[in-house]
Protein backbone atom coordinates (compact mmCIF):
# COMPACT_ATOMS: atom_id res chain seq x y z
CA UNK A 1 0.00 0.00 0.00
CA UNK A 2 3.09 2.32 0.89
CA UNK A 3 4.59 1.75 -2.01
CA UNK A 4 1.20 2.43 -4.80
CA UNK A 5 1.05 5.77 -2.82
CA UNK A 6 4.47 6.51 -3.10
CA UNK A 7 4.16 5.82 -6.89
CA UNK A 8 1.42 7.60 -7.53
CA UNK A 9 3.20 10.69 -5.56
CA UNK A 10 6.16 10.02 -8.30
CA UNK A 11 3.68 10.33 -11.35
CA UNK A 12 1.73 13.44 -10.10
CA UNK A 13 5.47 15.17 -9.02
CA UNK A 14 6.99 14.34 -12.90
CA UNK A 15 4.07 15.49 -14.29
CA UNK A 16 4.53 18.87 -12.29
CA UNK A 17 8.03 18.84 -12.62
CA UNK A 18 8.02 18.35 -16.96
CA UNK A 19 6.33 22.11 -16.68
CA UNK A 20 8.94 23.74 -14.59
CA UNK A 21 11.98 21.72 -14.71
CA UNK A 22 15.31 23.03 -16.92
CA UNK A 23 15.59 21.51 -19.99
CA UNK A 24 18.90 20.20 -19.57
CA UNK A 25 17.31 17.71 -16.84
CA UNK A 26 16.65 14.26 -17.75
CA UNK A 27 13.72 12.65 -17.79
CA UNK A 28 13.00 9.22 -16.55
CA UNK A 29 11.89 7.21 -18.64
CA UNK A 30 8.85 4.20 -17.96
CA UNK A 31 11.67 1.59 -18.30
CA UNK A 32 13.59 2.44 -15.60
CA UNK A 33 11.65 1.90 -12.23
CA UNK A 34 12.12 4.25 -9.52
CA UNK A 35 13.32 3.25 -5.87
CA UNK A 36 11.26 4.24 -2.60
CA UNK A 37 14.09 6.62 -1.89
CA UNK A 38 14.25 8.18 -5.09
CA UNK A 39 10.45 8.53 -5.30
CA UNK A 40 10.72 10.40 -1.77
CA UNK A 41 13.44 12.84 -2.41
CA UNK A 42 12.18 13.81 -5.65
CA UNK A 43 8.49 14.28 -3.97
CA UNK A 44 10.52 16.40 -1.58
CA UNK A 45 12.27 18.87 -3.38
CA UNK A 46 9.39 18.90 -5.91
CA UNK A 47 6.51 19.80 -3.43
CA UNK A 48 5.88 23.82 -3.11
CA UNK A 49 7.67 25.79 -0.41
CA UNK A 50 4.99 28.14 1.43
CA UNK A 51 6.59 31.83 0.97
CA UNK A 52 7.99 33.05 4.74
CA UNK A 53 5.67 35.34 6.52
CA UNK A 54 6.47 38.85 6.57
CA UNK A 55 6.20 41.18 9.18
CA UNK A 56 3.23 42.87 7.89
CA UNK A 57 1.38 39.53 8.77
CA UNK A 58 2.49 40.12 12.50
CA UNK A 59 2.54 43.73 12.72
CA UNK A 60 -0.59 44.98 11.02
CA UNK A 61 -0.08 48.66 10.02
CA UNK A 62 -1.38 51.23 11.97
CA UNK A 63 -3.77 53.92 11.09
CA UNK A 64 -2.62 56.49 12.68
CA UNK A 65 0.73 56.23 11.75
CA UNK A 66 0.03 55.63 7.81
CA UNK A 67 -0.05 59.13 7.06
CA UNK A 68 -0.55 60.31 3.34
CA UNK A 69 1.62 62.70 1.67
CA UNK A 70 -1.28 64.44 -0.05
CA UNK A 71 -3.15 65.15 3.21
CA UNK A 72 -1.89 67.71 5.18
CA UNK A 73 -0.24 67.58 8.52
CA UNK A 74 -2.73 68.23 11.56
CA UNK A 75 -1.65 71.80 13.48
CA UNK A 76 -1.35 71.54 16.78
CA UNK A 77 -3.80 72.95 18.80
CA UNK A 78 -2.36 75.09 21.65
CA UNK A 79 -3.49 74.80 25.06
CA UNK A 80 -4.47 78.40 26.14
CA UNK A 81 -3.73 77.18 29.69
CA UNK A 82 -0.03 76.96 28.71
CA UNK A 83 0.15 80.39 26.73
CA UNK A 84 2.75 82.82 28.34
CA UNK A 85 1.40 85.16 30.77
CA UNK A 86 3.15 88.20 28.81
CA UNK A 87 1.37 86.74 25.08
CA UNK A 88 -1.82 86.67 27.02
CA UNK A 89 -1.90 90.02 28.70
CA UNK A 90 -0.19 92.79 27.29
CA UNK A 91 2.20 94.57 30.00
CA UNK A 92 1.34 98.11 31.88
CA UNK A 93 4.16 99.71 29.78
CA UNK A 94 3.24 97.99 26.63
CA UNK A 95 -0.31 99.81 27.12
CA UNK A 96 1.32 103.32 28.12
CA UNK A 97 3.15 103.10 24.57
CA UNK A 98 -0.31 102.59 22.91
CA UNK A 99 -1.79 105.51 25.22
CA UNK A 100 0.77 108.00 24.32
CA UNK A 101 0.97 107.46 20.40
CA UNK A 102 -2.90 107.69 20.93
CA UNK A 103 -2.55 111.31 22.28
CA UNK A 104 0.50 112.49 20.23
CA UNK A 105 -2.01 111.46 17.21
CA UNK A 106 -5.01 113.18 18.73
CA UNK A 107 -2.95 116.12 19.37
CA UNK A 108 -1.48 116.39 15.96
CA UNK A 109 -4.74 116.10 14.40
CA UNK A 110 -6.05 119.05 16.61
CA UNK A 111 -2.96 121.39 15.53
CA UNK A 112 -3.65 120.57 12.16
CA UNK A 113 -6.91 121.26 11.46
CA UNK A 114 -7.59 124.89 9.99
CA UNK A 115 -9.59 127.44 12.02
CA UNK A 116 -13.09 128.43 10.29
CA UNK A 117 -13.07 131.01 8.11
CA UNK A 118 -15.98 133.75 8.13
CA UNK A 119 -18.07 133.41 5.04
CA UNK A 120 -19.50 136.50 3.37
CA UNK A 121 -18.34 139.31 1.51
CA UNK A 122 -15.28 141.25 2.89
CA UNK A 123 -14.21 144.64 3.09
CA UNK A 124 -10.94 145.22 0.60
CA UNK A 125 -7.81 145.90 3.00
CA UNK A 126 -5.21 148.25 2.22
CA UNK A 127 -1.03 147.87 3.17
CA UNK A 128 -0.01 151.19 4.09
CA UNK A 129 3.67 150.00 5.36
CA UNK A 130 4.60 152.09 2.21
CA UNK A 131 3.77 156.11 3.00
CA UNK A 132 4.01 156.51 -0.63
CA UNK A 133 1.58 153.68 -2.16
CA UNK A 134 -0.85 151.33 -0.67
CA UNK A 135 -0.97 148.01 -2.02
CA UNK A 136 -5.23 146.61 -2.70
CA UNK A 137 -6.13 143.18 -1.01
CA UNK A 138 -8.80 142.11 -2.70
CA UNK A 139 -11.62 140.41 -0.43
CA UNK A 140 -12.37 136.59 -0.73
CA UNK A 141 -14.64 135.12 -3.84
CA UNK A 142 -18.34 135.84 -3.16
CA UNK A 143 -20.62 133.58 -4.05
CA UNK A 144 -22.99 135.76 -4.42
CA UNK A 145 -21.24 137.98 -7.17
CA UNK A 146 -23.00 138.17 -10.35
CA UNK A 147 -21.36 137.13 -13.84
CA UNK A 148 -22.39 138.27 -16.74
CA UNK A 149 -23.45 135.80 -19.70
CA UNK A 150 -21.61 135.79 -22.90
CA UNK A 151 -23.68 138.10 -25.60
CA UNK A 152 -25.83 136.07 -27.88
CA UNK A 153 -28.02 137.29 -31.37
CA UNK A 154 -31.81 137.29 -31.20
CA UNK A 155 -33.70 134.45 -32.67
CA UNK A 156 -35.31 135.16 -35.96
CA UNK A 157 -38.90 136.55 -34.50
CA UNK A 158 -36.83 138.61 -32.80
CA UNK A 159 -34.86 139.97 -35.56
CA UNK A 160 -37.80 140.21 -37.27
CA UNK A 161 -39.83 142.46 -34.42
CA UNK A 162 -36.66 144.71 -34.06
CA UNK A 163 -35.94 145.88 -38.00
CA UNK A 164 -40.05 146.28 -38.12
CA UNK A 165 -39.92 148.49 -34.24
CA UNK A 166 -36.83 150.56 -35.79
CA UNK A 167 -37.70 151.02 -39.40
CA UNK A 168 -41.51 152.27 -38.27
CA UNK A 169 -43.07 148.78 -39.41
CA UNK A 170 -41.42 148.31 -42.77
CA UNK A 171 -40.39 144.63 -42.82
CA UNK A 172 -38.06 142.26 -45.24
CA UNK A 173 -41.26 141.62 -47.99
CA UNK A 174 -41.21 140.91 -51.19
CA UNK A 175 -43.51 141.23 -54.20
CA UNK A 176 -44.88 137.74 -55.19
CA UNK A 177 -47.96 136.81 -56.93
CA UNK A 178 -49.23 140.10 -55.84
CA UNK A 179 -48.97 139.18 -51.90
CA UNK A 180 -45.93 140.06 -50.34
CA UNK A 181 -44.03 137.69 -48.76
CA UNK A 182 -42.19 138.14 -45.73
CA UNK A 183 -38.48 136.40 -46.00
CA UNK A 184 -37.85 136.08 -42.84
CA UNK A 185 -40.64 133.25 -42.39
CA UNK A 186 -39.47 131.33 -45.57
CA UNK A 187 -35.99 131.31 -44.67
CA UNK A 188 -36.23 130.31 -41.18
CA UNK A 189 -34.74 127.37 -40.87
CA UNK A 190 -31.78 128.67 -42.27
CA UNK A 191 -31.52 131.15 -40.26
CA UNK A 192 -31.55 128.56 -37.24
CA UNK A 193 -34.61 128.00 -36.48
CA UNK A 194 -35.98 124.29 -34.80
CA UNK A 195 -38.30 122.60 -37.11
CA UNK A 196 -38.99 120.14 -34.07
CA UNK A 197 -38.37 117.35 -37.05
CA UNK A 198 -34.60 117.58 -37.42
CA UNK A 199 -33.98 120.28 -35.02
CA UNK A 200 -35.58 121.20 -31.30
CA UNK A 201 -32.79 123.77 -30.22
CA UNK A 202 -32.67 127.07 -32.32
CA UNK A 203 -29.45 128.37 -33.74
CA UNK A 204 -28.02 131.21 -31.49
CA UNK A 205 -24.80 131.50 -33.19
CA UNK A 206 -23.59 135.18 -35.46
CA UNK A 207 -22.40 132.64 -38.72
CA UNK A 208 -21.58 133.66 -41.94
CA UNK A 209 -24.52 132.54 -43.71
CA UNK A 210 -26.88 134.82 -40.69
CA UNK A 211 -24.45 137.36 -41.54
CA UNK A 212 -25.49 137.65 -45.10
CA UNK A 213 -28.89 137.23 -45.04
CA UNK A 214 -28.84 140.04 -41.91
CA UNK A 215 -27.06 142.39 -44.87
CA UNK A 216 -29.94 141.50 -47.72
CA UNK A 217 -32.77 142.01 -44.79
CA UNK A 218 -30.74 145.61 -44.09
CA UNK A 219 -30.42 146.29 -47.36
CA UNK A 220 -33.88 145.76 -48.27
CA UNK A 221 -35.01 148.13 -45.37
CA UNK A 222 -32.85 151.07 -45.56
CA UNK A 223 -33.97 151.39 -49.60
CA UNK A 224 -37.21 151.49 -48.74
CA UNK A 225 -36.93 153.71 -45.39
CA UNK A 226 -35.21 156.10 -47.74
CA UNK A 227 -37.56 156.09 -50.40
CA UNK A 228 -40.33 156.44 -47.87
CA UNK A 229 -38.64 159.61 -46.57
CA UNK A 230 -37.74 161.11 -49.84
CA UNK A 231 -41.51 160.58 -51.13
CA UNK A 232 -42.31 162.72 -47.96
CA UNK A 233 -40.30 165.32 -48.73
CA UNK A 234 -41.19 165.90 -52.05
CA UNK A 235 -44.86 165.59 -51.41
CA UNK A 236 -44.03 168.85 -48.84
CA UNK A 237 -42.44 170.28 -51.48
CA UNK A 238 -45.56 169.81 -53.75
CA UNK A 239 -47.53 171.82 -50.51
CA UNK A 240 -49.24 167.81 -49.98
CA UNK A 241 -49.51 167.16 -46.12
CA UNK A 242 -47.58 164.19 -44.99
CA UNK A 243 -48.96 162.02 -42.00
CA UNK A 244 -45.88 159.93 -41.68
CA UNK A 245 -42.84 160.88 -39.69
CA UNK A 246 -39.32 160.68 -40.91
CA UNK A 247 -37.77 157.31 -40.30
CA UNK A 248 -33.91 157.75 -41.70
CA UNK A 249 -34.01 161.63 -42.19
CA UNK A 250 -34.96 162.57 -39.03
CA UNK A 251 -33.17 166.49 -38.40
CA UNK A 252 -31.80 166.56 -41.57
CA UNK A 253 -33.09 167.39 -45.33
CA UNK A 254 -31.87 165.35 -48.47
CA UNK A 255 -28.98 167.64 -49.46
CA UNK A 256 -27.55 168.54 -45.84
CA UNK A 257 -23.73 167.60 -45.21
CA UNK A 258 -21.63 167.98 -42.30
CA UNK A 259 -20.20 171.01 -44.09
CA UNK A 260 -23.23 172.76 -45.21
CA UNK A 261 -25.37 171.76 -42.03
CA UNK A 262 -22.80 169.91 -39.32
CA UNK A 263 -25.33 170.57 -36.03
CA UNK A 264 -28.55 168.61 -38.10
CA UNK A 265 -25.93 165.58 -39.37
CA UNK A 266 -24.63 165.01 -36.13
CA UNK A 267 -28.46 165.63 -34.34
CA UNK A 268 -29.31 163.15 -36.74
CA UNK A 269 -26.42 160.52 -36.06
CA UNK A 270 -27.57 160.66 -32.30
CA UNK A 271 -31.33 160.18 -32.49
CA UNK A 272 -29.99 157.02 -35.33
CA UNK A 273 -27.61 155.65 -32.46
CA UNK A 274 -30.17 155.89 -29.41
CA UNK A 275 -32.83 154.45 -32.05
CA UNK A 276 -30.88 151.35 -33.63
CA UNK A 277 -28.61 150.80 -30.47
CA UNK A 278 -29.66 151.98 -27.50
CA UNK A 279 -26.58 154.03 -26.85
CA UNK A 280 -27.59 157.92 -25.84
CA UNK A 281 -24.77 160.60 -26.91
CA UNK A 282 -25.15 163.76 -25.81
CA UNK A 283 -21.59 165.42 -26.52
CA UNK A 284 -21.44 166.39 -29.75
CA UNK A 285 -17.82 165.52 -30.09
CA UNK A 286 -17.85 161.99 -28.25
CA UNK A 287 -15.42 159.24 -29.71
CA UNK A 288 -18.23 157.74 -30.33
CA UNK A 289 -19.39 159.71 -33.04
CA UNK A 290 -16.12 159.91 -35.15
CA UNK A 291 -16.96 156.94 -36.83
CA UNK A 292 -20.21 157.30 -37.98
CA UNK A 293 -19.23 160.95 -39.06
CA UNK A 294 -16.28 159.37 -40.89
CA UNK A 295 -18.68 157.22 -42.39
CA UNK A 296 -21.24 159.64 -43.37
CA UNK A 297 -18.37 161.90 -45.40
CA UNK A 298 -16.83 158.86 -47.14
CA UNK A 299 -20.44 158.23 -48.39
CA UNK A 300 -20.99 161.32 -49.74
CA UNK A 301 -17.93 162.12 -51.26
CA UNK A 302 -17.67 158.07 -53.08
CA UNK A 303 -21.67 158.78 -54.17
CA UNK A 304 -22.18 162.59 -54.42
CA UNK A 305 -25.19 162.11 -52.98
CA UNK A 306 -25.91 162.82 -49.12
CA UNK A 307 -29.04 160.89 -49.23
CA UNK A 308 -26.90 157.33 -50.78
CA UNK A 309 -24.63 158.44 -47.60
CA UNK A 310 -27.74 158.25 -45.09
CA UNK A 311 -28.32 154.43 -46.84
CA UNK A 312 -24.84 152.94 -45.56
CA UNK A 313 -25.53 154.78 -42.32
CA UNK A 314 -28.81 152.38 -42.22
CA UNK A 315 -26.91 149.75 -43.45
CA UNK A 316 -24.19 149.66 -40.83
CA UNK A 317 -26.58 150.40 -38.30
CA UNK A 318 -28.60 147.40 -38.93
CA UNK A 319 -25.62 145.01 -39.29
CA UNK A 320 -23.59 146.55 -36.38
CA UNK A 321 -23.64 143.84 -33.46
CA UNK A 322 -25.31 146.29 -30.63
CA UNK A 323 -28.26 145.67 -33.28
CA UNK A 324 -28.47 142.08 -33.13
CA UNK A 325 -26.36 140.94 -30.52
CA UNK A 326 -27.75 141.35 -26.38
């Protein structure tokens, strides 16, 4: 019985050993019959040896101590029973330190800050170190001051209102279709007024294109303020009465000069100025005369005529800006 088992131990150990033995080991072959002996040491060294245990077998790993490098270390928690007295409680001269930088703060702001100043206009002050000059302080900015606005033209109805209040109601018309027209209306929005379609503001500005059509307008005028006068004259001269009063010959006849009649040409150019502009002369010789005088000659010495000479008066009159501008 021993020795079937021990054979049968031989055939199951050759078969396992054909897989993993070299290949320069012989094989025994069926003729040769092993011995007991044989059959045991070869089951011997052919039987699997069990792997030694490690010491992770014995010594399981601990949790605690199996620390990840991802996760980050644990900080300590400090026991506020073992803090330092002086960490915990700041000392009594560590607290004066704070105290005085508190007050050398609080008294630097307090020396800083700038003493009220009285609002309200001031009286102007005068240096008088110097016997011989006294130097003006001027007083502090009042709010209160008025400015004055930039000058601006009048809007066309206003333009319109003035030439008709100054020329005794003759306007800019002309002759169409036997109605007259009035120009100013057609050429409105040229002129800068809103048409509340492409414009809502109106145009306040003196350009070149209000300038030109302010020069046809006083052109227009003056002709026919002249011809108005001149009508009147001759109808006196014809012994007709004449309701109208004198528009642009006011104190002086159609022939006067400043040489023939100087005090009617320059009572005339004053009543003109206080009309058109507002501005009342009463010196004869003021500055502001000169030029229209100089004006008035050059007329009639380029025409020959002192009436033409009254027309660029008009003219310049109209188109001056103390006409149009306010």
């Amino acid at each position: 019985m021993r020795y079937f088992l021990l054979a049968w131990l031989a055939v199951m150990a050759g078969c396992d050993d054909s897989r993993t033995r070299a290949p320069d080991t012989p094989i025994p072959t069926s003729s040769e019959e092993p011995s007991v002996s044989s059959v045991e040491e070869t089951a011997a060294t052919s039987r699997p040896v069990d792997p030694a245990p490690s010491d992770d077998a014995n010594n399981p790993p601990n949790d605690a101590e199996d620390v990840s490098p991802t996760t980050p270390a644990a900080v300590p928690q400090q026991n506020p029973d073992s803090m330092n007295a002086d960490d915990a409680h700041p000392t009594a001269e560590h607290q004066s330190n704070d105290e005085s930088d508190d007050d050398r703060a609080s008294s630097g702001s307090t020396e800083m800050a700038p003493t009220p100043s009285h609002a309200g206009p001031q009286a102007a002050e005068t240096d008088q170190s110097d016997s011989m000059a006294a130097n003006l302080i001027r007083p502090q900015e009042d709010e209160t001051r008025l400015t004055i606005r930039p000058l601006r033209r009048m809007n066309v109805d206003q333009l319109n209102a003035a030439m008709r209040s100054v020329s005794g109601g003759i306007g800019w018309t002309e002759r169409r279709n036997n109605a007259d027209v009035d120009i100013f209306v057609q050429l409105a929005s040229t002129l800068g007024k809103p048409d509340y379609a492409f414009a809502t503001e109106e145009e306040l500005e003196a350009t070149v294109i209000f300038q030109k059509f302010l020069d046809d307008a006083a052109r227009s005028i003056c002709t026919k303020m002249l011809i108005a006068d001149l009508e009147a004259f001759e109808a006196e001269a014809n012994g007709e009465q004449v309701e109208s009063e004198p528009r642009l010959l006011i104190h002086v006849g159609p022939d006067d000069t400043l040489d023939t009649d100087y005090e009617a040409v320059i009572g005339n150019l004053q009543t003109l100025l206080s009309r058109f502009h507002g501005r009342v002369v009463t010196d004869p010789n003021a500055p502001l005369l000169h030029q229209w005088q100089w004006l008035h000659r050059t007329g009639t010495f380029v025409t020959g005529d002192p009436a033409e000479a009254w027309l660029g008066v008009c003219v310049a009159l109209f188109t001056h800006p103390h006409f149009y501008m306010y």
